[in-house]
Structures are given as structure tokens and as C-alpha cells.
N, C-alpha and C. Protein backbone atom coordinates (compact mmCIF):
# COMPACT_ATOMS: atom_id res chain seq x y z
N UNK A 1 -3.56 13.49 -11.99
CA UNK A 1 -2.60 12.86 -11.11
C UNK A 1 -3.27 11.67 -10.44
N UNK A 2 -2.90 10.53 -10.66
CA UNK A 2 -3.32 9.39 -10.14
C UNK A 2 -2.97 8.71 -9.05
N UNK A 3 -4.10 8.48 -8.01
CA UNK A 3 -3.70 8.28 -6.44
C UNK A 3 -4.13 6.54 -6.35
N UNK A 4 -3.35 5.80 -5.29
CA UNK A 4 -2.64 4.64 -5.41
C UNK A 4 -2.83 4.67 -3.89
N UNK A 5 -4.30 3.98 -3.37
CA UNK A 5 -4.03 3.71 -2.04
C UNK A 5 -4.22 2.40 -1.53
N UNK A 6 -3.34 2.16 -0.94
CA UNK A 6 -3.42 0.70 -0.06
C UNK A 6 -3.52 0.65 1.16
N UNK A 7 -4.20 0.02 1.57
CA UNK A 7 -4.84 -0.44 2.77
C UNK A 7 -3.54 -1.53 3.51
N UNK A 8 -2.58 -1.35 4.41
CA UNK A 8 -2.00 -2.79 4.95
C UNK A 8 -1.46 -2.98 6.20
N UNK A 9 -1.61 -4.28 6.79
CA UNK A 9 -1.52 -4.49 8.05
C UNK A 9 -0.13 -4.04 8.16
N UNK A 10 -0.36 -3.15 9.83
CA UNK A 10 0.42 -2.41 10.48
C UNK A 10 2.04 -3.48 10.67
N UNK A 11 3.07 -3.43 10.78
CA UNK A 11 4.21 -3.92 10.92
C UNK A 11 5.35 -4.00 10.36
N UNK A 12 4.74 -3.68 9.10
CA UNK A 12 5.78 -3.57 7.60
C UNK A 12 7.27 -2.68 8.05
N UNK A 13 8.34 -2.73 7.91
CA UNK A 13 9.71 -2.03 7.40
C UNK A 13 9.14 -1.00 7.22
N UNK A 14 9.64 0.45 7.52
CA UNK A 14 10.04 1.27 6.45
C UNK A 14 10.25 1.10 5.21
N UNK A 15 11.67 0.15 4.96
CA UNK A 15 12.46 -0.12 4.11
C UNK A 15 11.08 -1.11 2.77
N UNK A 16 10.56 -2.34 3.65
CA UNK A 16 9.38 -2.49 2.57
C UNK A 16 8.59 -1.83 2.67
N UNK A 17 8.42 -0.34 3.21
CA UNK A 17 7.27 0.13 2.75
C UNK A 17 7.81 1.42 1.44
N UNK A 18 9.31 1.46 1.49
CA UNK A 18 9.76 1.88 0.44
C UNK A 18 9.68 0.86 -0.90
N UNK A 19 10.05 -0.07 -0.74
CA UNK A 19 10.01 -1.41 -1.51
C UNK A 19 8.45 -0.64 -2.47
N UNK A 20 7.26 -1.48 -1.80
CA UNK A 20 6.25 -1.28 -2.17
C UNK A 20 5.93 -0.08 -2.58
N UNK A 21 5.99 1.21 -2.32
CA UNK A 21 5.67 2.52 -2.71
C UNK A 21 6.33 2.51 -4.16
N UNK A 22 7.28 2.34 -4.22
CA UNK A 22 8.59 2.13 -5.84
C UNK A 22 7.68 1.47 -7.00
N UNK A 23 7.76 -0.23 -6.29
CA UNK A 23 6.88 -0.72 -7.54
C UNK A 23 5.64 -0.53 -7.78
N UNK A 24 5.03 0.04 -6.57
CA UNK A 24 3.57 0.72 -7.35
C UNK A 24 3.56 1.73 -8.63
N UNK A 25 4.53 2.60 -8.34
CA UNK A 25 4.85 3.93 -8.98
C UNK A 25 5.62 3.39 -10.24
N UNK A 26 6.37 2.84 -9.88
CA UNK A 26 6.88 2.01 -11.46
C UNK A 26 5.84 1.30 -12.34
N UNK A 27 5.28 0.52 -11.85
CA UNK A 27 4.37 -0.38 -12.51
C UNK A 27 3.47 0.82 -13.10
N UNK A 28 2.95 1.58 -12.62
CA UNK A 28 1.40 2.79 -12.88
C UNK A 28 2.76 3.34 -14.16
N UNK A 29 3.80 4.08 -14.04
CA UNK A 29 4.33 4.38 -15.12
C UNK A 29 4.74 3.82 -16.23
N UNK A 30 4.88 2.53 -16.04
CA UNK A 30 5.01 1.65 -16.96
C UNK A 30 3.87 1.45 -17.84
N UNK A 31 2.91 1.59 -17.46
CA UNK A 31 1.80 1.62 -18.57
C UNK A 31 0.70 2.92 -18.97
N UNK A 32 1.46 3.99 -18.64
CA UNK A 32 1.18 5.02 -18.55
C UNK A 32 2.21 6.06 -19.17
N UNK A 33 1.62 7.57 -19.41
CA UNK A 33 2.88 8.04 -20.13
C UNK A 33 3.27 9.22 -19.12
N UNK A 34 2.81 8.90 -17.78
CA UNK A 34 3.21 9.83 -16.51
C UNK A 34 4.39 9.25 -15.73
N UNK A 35 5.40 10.63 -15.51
CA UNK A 35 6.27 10.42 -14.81
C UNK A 35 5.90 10.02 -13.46
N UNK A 36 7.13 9.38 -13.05
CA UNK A 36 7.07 9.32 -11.54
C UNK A 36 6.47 10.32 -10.48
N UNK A 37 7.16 11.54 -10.67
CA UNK A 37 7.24 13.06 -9.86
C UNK A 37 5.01 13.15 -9.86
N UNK A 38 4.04 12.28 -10.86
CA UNK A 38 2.65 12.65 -10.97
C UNK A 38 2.06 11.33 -10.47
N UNK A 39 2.77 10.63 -9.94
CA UNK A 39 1.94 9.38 -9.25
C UNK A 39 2.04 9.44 -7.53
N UNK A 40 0.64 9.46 -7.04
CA UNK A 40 0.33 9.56 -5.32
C UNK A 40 0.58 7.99 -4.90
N UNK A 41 1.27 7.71 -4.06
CA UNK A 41 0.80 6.64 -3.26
C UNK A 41 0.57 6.88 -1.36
N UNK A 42 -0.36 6.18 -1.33
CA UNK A 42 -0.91 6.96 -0.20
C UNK A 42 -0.70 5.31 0.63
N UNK A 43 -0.31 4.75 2.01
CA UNK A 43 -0.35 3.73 2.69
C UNK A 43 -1.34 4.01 4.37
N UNK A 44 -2.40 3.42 4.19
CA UNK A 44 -3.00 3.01 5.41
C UNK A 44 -2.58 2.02 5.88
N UNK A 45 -2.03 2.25 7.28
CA UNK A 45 -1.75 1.17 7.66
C UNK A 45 -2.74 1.18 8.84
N UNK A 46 -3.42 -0.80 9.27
CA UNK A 46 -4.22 -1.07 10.17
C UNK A 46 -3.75 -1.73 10.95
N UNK A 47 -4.29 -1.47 12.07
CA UNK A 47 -3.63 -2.87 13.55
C UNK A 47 -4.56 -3.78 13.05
N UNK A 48 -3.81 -5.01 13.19
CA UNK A 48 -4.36 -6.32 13.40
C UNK A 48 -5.92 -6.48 14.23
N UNK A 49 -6.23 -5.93 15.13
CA UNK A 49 -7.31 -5.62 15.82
C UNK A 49 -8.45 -4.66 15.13
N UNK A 50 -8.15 -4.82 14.12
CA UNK A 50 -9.45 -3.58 13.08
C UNK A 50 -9.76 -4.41 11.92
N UNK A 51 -8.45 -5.67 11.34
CA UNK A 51 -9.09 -6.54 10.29
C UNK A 51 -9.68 -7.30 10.16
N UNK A 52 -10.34 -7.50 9.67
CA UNK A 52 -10.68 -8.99 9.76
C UNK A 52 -11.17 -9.65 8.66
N UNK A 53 -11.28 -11.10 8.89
CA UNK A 53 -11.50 -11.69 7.09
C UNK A 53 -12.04 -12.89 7.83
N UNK A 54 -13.02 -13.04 7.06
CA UNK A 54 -14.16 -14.14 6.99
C UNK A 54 -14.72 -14.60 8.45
N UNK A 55 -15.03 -12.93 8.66
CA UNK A 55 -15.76 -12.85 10.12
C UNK A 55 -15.24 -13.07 11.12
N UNK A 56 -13.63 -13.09 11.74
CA UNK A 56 -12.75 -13.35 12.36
C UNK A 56 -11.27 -12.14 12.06
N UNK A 57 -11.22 -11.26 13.67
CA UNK A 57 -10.30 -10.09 13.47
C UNK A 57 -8.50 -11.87 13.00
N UNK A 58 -7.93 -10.68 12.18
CA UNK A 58 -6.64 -10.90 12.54
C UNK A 58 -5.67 -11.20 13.49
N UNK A 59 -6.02 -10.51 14.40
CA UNK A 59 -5.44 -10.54 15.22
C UNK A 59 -5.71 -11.88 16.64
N UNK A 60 -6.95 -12.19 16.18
CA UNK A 60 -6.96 -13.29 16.70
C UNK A 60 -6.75 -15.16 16.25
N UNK A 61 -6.41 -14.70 15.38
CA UNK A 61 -5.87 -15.50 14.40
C UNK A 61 -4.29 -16.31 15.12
């Protein structure tokens, strides 16, 4: 059973975080010969205040 985790900044919809959960699980089945019902997707979500990229949080951005 193949697990599918993403890491993403905190704020997202529900609704896109349904979005995104779908086409992960589609796409992994699509090239795979596992149903839907055997694919994990797992979502971390981070505050803006924990990321950061190129030595500078997000959140201060």
C-alpha cells in the first residue's frame, strides 16, 4: 500500500484539499495497477512561521 505525503502551507480549502488528495490518488493509479480504496495520502499542513526557503521564514515574506 503506497503512502503519498505532502508537506503544505497551512490555509488551503478543505474543498482544495479534496481537489489535491483526488489527483494524487488518480495519478498513483493511473500508472499503477492499484485501486483507489490501496492508495494513503497523508497532508501536513505547516504555518507560515515554520517555513522557510532560502534562509528566510514565509511568513515574513
Amino acid at each position: 500500500m503506497p503512502v503519498i505525503n505532502v508537506s503544505l502551507l497551512s490555509g488551503r480549502t478543505q474543498d482544495d484539499k479534496r481537489k489535491i488528495v483526488k489527483a494524487l490518488t488518480d495519478a498513483y493509479c493511473s500508472v499503477s495497477d492499484l485501486a483507489p480504496e490501496n492508495v494513503v495520502v497523508i497532508l501536513t499542513e505547516v504555518e507560515a512561521n515554520h517555513w522557510a526557503r532560502a534562509g528566510t521564514f514565509v511568513s515574513d515574506r
